[in-house]
Protein backbone atom coordinates (compact mmCIF):
# COMPACT_ATOMS: atom_id res chain seq x y z
CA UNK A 1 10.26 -22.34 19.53
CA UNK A 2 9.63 -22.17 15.77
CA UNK A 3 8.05 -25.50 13.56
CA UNK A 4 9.45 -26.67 10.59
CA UNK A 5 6.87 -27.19 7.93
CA UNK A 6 5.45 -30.79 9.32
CA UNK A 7 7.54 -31.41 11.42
CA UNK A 8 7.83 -31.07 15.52
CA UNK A 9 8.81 -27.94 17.05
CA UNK A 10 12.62 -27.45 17.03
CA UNK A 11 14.48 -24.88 19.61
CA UNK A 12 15.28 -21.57 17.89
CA UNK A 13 19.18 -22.12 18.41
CA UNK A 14 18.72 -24.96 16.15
CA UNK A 15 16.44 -23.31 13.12
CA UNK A 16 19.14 -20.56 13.37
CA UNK A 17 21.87 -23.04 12.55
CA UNK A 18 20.01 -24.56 9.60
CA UNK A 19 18.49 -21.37 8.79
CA UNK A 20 22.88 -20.28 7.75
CA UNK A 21 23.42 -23.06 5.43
CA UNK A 22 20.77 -21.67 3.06
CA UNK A 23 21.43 -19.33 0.64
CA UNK A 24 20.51 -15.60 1.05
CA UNK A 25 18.08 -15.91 -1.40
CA UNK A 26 16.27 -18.66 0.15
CA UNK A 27 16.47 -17.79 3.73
CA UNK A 28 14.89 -14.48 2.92
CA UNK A 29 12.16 -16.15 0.47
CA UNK A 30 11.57 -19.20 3.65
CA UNK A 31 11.20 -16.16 6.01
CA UNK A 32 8.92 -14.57 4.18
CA UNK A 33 6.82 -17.65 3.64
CA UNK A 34 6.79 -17.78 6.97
CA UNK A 35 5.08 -14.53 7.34
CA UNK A 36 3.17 -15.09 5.04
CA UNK A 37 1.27 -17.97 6.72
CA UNK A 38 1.01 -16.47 10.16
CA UNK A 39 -0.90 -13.51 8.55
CA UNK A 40 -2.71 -15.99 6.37
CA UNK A 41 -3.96 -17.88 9.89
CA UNK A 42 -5.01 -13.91 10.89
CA UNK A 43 -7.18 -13.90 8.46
CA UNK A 44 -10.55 -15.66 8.65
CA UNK A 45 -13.15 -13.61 8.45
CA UNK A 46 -15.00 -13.28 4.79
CA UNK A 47 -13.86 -9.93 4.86
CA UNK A 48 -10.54 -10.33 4.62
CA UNK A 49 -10.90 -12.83 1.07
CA UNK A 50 -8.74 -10.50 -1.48
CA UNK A 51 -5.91 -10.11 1.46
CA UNK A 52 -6.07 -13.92 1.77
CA UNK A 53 -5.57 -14.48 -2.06
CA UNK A 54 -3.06 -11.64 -1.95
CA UNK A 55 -1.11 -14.05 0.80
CA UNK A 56 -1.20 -17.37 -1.08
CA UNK A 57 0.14 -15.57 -4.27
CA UNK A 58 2.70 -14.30 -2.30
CA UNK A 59 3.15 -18.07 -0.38
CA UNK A 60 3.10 -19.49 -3.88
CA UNK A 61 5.88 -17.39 -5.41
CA UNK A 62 8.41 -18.12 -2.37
CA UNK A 63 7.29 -21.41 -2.55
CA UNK A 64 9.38 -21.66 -6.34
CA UNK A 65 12.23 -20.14 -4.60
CA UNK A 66 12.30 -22.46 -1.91
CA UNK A 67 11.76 -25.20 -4.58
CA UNK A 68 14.85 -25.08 -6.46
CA UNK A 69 16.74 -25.62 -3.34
CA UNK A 70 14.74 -28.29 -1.01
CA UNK A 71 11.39 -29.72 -2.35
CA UNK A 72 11.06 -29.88 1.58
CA UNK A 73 10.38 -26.59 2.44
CA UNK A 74 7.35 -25.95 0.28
CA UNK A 75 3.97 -25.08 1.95
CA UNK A 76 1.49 -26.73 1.14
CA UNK A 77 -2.29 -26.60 1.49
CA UNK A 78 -2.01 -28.31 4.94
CA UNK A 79 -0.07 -25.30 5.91
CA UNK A 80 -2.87 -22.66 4.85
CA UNK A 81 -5.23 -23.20 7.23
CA UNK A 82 -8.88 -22.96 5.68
CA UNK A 83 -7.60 -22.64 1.93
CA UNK A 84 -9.75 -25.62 1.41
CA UNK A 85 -12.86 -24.93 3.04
């Protein structure tokens, strides 16, 4: 099962039909949002600070892709977890 940004957990049959009513361009930029945040979460230790920032440039320009479609599927700092420690 996959999440939605804020929202409850949805069965992956389901995310797969929503995921094919986006456009290519969007799908691929959600996806790798997506990816983008679980590697984000990977990434605690003070070590890893430049990959971090790497990450939320790389959250931050899907984010204007995803945008222009749905205001909805943005990430936002509740979705990097310690961004605002």
């Amino acid at each position: 099962m996959i999440a939605f940004p804020r929202t409850v957990p949805v069965p992956d049959a389901v995310a797969d039909l929503a995921a094919r009513h986006l456009p290519p361009r969007v799908r691929d930029a959600v996806d790798l949002q997506a990816a983008a945040l679980r590697r984000y979460a990977r990434l605690g230790q003070p070590q890893y600070a430049e990959a971090r920032w790497l990450l939320a440039q790389d959250v931050a320009a899907t984010n204007k892709i995803a945008a222009a479609h749905n205001p909805g599927l943005v990430a936002t700092r509740r979705d990097l977890p310690g961004l605002d420690r």
